[in-house]
C-alpha atoms as a PDB file:
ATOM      1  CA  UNK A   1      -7.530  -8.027 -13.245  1.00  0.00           C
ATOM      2  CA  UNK A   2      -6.917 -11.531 -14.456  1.00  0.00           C
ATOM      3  CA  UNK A   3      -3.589 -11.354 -12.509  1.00  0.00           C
ATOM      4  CA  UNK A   4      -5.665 -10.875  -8.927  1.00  0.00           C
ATOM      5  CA  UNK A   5      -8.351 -12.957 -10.089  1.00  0.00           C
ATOM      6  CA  UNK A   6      -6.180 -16.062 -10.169  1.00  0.00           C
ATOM      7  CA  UNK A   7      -4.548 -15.702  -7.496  1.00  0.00           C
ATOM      8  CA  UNK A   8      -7.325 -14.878  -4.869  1.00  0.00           C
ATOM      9  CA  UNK A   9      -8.091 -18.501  -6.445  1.00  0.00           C
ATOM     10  CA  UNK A  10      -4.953 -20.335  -5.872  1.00  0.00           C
ATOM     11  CA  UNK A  11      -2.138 -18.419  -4.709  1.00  0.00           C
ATOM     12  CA  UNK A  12      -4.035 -16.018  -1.710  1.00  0.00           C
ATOM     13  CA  UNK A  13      -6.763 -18.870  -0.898  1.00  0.00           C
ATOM     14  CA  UNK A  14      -8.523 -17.709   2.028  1.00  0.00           C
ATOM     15  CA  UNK A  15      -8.588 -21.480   3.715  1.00  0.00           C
ATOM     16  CA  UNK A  16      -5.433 -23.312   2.036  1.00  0.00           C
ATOM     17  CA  UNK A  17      -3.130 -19.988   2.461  1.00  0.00           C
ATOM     18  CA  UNK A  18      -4.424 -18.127   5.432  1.00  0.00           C
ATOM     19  CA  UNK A  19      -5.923 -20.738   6.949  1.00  0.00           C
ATOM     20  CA  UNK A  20      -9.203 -18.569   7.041  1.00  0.00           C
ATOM     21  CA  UNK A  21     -12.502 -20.639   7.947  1.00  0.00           C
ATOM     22  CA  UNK A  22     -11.212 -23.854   9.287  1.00  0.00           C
ATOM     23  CA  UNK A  23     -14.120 -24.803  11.190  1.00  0.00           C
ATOM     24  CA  UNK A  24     -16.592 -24.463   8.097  1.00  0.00           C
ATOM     25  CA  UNK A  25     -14.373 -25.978   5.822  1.00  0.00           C
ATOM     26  CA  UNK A  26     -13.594 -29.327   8.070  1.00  0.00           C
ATOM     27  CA  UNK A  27     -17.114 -29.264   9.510  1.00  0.00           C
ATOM     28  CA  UNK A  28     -19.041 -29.487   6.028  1.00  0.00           C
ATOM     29  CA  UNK A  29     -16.544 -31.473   3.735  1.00  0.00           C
ATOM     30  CA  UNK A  30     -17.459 -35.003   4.965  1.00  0.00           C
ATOM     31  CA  UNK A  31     -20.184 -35.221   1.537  1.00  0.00           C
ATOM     32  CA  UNK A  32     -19.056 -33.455  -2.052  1.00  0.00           C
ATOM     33  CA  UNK A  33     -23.272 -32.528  -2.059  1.00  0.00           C
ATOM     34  CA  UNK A  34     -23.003 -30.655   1.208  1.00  0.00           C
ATOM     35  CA  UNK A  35     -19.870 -28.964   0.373  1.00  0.00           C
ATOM     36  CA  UNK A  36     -21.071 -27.999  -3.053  1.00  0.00           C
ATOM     37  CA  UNK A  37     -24.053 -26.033  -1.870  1.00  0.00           C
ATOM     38  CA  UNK A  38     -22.413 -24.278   0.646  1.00  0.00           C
ATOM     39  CA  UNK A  39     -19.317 -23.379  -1.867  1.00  0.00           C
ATOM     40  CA  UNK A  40     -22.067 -21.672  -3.248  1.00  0.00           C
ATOM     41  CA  UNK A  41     -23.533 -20.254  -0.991  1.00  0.00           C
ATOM     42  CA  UNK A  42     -19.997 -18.691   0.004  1.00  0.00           C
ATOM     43  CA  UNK A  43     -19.554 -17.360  -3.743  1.00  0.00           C
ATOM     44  CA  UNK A  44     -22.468 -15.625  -3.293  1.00  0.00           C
ATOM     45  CA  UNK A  45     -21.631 -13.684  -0.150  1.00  0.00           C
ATOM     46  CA  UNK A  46     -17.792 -13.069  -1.250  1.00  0.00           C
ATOM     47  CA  UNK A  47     -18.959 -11.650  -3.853  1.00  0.00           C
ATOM     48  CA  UNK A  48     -21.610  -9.336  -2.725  1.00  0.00           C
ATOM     49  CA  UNK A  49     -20.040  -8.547   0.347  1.00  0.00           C
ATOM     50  CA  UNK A  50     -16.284  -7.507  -0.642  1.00  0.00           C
ATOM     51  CA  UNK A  51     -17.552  -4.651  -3.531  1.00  0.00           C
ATOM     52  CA  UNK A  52     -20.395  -3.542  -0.738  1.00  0.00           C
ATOM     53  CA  UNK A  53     -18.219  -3.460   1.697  1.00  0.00           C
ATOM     54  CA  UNK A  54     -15.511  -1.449  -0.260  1.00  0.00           C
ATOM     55  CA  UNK A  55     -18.512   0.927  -1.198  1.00  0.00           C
ATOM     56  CA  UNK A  56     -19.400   1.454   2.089  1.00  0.00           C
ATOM     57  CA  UNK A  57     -15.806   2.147   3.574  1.00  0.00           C
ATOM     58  CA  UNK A  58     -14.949   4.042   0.448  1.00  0.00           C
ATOM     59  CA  UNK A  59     -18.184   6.438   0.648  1.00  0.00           C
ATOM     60  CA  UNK A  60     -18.922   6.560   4.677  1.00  0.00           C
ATOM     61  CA  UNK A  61     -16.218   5.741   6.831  1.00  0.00           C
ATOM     62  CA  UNK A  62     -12.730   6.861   5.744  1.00  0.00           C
ATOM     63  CA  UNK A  63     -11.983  10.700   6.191  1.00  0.00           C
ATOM     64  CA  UNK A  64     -13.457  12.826   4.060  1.00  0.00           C
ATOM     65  CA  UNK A  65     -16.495  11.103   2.891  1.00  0.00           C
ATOM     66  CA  UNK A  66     -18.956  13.401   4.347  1.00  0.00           C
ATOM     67  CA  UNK A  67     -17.294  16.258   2.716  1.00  0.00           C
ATOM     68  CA  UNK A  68     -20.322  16.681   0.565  1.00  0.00           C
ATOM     69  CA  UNK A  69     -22.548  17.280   4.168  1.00  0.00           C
ATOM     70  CA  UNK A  70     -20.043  20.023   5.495  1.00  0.00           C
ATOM     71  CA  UNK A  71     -18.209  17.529   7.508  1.00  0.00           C
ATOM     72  CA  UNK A  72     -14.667  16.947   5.616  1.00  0.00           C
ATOM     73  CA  UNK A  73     -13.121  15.670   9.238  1.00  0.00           C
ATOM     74  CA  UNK A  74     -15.239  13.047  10.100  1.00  0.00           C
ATOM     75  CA  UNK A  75     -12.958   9.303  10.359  1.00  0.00           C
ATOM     76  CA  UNK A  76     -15.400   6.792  10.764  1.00  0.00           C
ATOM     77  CA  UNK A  77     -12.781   4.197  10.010  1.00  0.00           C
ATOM     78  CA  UNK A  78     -13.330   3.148  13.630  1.00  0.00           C
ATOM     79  CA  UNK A  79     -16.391   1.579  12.473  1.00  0.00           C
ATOM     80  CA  UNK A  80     -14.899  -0.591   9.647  1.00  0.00           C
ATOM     81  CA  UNK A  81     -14.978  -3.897  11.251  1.00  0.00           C
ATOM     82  CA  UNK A  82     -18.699  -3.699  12.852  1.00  0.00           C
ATOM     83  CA  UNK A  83     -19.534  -2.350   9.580  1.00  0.00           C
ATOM     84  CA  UNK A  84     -18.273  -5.333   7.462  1.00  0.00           C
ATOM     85  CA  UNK A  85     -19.554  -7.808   9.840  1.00  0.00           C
ATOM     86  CA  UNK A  86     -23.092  -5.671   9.482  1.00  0.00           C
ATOM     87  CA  UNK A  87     -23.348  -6.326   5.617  1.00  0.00           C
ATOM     88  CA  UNK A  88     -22.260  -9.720   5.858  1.00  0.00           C
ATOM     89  CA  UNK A  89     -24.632 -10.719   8.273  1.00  0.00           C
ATOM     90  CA  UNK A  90     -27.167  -9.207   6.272  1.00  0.00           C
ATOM     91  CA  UNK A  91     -25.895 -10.614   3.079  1.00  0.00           C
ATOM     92  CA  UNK A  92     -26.094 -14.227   4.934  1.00  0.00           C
ATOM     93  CA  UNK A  93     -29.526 -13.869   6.593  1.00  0.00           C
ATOM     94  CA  UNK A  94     -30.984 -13.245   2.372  1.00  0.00           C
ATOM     95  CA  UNK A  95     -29.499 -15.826   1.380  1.00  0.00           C
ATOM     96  CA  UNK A  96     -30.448 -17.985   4.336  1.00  0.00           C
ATOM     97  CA  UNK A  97     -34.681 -16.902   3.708  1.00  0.00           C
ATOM     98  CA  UNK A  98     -33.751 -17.621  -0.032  1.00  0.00           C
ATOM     99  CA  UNK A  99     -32.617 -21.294   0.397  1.00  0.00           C
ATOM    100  CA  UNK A 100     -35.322 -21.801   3.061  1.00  0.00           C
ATOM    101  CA  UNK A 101     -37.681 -20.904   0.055  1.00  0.00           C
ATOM    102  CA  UNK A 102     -36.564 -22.105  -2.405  1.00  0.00           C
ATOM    103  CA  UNK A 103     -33.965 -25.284  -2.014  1.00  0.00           C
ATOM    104  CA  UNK A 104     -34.959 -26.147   1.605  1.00  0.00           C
ATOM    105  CA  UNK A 105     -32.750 -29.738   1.226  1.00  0.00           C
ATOM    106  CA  UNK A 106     -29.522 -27.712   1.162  1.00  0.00           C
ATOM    107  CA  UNK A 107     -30.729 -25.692   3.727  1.00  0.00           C
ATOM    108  CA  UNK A 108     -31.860 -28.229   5.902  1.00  0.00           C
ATOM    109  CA  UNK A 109     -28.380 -30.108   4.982  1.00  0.00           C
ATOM    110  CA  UNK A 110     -26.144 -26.917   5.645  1.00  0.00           C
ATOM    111  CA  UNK A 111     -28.134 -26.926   8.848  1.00  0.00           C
ATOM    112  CA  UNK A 112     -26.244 -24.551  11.776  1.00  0.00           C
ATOM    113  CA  UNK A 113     -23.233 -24.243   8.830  1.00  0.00           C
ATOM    114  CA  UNK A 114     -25.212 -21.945   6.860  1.00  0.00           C
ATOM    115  CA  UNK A 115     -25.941 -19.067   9.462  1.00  0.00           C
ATOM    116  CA  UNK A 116     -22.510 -19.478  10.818  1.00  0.00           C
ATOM    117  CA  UNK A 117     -20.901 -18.241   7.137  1.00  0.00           C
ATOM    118  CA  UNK A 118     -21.777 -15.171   9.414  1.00  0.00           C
ATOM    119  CA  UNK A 119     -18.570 -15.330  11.355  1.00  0.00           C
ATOM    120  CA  UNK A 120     -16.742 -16.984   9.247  1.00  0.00           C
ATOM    121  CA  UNK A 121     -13.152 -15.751   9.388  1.00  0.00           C
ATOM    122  CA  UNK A 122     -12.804 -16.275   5.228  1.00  0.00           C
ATOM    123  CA  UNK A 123     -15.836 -13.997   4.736  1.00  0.00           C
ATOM    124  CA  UNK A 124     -14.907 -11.441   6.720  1.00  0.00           C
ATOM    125  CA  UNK A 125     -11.267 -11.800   6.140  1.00  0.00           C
ATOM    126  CA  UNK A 126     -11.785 -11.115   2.305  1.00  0.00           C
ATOM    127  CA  UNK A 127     -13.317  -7.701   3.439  1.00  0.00           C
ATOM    128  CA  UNK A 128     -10.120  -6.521   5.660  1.00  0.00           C
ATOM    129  CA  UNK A 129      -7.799  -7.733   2.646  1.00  0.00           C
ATOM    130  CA  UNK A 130      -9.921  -5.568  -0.170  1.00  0.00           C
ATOM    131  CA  UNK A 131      -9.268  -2.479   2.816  1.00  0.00           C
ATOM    132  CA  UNK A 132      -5.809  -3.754   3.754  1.00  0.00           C
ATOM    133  CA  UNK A 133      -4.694  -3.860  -0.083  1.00  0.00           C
ATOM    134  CA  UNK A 134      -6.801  -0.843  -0.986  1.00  0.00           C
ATOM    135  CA  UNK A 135      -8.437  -2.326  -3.826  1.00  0.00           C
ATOM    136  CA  UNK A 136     -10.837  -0.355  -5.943  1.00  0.00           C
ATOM    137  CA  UNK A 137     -14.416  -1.066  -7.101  1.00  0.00           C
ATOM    138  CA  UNK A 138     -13.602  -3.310  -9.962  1.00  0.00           C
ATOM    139  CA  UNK A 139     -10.678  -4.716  -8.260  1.00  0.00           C
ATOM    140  CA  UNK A 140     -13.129  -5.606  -5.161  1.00  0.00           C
ATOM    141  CA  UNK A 141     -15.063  -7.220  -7.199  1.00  0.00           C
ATOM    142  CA  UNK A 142     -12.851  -9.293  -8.693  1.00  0.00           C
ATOM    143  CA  UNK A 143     -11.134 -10.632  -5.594  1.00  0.00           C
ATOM    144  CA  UNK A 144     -14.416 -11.311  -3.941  1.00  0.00           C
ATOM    145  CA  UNK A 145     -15.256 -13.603  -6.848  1.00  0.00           C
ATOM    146  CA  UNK A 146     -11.916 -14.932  -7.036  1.00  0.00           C
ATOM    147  CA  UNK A 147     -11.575 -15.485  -3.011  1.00  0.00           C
ATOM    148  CA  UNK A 148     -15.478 -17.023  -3.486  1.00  0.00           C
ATOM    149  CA  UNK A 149     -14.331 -19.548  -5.668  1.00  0.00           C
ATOM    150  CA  UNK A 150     -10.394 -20.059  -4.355  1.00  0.00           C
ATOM    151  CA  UNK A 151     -12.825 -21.642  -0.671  1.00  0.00           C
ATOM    152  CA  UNK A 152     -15.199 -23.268  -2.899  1.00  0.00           C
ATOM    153  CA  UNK A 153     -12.677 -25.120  -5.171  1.00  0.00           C
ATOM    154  CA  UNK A 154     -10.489 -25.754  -2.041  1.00  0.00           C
ATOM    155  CA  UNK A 155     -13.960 -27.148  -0.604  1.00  0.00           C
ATOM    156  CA  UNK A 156     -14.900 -29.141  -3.044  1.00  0.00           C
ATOM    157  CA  UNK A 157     -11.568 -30.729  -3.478  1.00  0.00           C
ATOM    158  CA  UNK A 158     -11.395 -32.023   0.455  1.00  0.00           C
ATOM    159  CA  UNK A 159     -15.064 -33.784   0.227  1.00  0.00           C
ATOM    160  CA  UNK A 160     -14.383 -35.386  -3.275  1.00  0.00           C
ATOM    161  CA  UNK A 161     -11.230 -36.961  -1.053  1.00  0.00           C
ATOM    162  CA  UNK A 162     -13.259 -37.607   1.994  1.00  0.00           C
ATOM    163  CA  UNK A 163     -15.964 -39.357   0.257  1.00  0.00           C
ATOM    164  CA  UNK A 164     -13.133 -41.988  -1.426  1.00  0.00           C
ATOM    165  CA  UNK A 165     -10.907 -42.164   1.668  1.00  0.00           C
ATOM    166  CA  UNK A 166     -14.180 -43.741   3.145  1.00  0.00           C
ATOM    167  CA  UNK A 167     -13.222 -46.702   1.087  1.00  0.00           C
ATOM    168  CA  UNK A 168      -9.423 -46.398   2.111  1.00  0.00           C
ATOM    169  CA  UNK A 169      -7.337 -48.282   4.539  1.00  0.00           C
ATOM    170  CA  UNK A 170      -6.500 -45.554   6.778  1.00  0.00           C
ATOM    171  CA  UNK A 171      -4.651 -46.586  10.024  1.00  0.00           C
ATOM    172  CA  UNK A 172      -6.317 -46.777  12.762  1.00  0.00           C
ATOM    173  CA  UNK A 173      -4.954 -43.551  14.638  1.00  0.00           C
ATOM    174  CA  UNK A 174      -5.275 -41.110  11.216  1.00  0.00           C
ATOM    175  CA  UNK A 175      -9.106 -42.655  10.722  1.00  0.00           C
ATOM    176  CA  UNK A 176     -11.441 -39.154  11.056  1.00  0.00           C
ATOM    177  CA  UNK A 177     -10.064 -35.398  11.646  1.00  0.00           C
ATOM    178  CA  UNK A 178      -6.349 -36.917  11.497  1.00  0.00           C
ATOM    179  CA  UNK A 179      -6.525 -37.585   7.751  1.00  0.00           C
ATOM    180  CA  UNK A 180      -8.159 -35.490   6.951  1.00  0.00           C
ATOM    181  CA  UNK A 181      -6.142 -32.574   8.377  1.00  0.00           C
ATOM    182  CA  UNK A 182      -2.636 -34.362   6.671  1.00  0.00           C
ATOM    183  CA  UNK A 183      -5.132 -33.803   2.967  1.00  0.00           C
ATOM    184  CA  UNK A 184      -5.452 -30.452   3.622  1.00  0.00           C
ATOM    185  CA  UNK A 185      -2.454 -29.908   4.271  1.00  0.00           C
ATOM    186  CA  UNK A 186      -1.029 -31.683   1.548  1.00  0.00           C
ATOM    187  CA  UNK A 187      -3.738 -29.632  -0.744  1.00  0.00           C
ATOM    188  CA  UNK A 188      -2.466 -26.548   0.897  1.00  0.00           C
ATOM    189  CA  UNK A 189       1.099 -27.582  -0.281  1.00  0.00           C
ATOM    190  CA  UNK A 190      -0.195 -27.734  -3.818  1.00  0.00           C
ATOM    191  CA  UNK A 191      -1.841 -23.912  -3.627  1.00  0.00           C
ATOM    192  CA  UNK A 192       0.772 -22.610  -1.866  1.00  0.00           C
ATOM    193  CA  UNK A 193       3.132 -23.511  -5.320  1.00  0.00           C
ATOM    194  CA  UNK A 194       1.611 -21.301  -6.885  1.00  0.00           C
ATOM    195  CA  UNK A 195       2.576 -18.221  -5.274  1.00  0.00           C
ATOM    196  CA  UNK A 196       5.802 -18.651  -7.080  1.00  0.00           C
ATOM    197  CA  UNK A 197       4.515 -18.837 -10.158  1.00  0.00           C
ATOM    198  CA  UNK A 198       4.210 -15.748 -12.538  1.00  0.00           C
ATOM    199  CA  UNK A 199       0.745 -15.411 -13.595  1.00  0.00           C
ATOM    200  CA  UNK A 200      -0.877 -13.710 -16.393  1.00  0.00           C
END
């Protein structure tokens, strides 16, 4: 379990190894505050969503899960992609009402971000991995919280950059998006080692 753990961290990140929510990341990394709250925001829907999501494909949609109701045919697998998108949008509009309640800066500073965690590719992508891989309940778990943290630390890392490369001189023609897509992809380099590297 430690094994998957680190590397749905480092050596599967979602956004530095599949290139999996992009937009969010780029959009929301120009201030380390920002980008903090909605790292966590995205920890707490990886890792609800992934184990739900396993529950729910494990126990209603592939064949044979409504062998208890007299109906050992049925293949709802079909359904496994509006199903997944289903939870998470329900697991984003809770946490959505929660942070209107009860941190309303971060959710007036996540602004249009925080609904769109929604269809974020990452989110949904660490879903179709847990089915792709066939993952069990504990081992869902684990990779949601690993893949939750893997964005947020990846996250984190660009805006602490961004905020000092204000005070950088960055020519002209890199100043804005162009830098900051050569970071990520030099921070991508650095993940990406460790998929050669035997963990635990």
């Amino acid at each position: 379990m430690s094994e998957l753990f680190l590397r749905a961290i480092f050596a599967d990140n979602l956004v530095l190894s599949y290139f999996l929510g992009l937009c969010t990341y780029l959009a929301i990394s120009k201030r380390l505050d920002t980008a903090l709250g909605l790292a966590a925001a995205m920890i707490v829907v990886q890792t609800l969503t992934v184990p739900i999501n396993y529950l729910i494909q494990r126990y209603l949609l592939l064949e044979g899960a409504w062998a208890w109701a007299g109906l050992p045919d049925v293949d709802l697998t079909f359904l496994k992609l509006i199903a997944f998108i289903g939870v998470i949008a329900a697991a984003v509009q809770i946490l959505e009402m929660t942070l209107d309640r009860y941190v309303p800066a971060l959710y007036r500073a996540l602004g249009i971000y925080l609904p769109l965690i929604t269809v974020n590719c990452a989110i949904l992508g660490g879903s179709l991995f847990m089915a792709e891989r066939q993952y069990d309940f504990g081992e869902s778990v684990v990779f949601g919280l690993g893949s939750g943290i893997g964005w947020a630390l990846a996250i984190a890392l660009l805006a602490a950059i961004r905020e000092r490369l204000r005070y950088a001189d960055v020519p002209e023609g890199l100043r804005g998006l162009g830098i900051t897509f050569v970071v990520t992809g030099l921070i991508s380099m650095g993940f990406t080692a460790f998929s050669s590297v035997a963990l635990p």
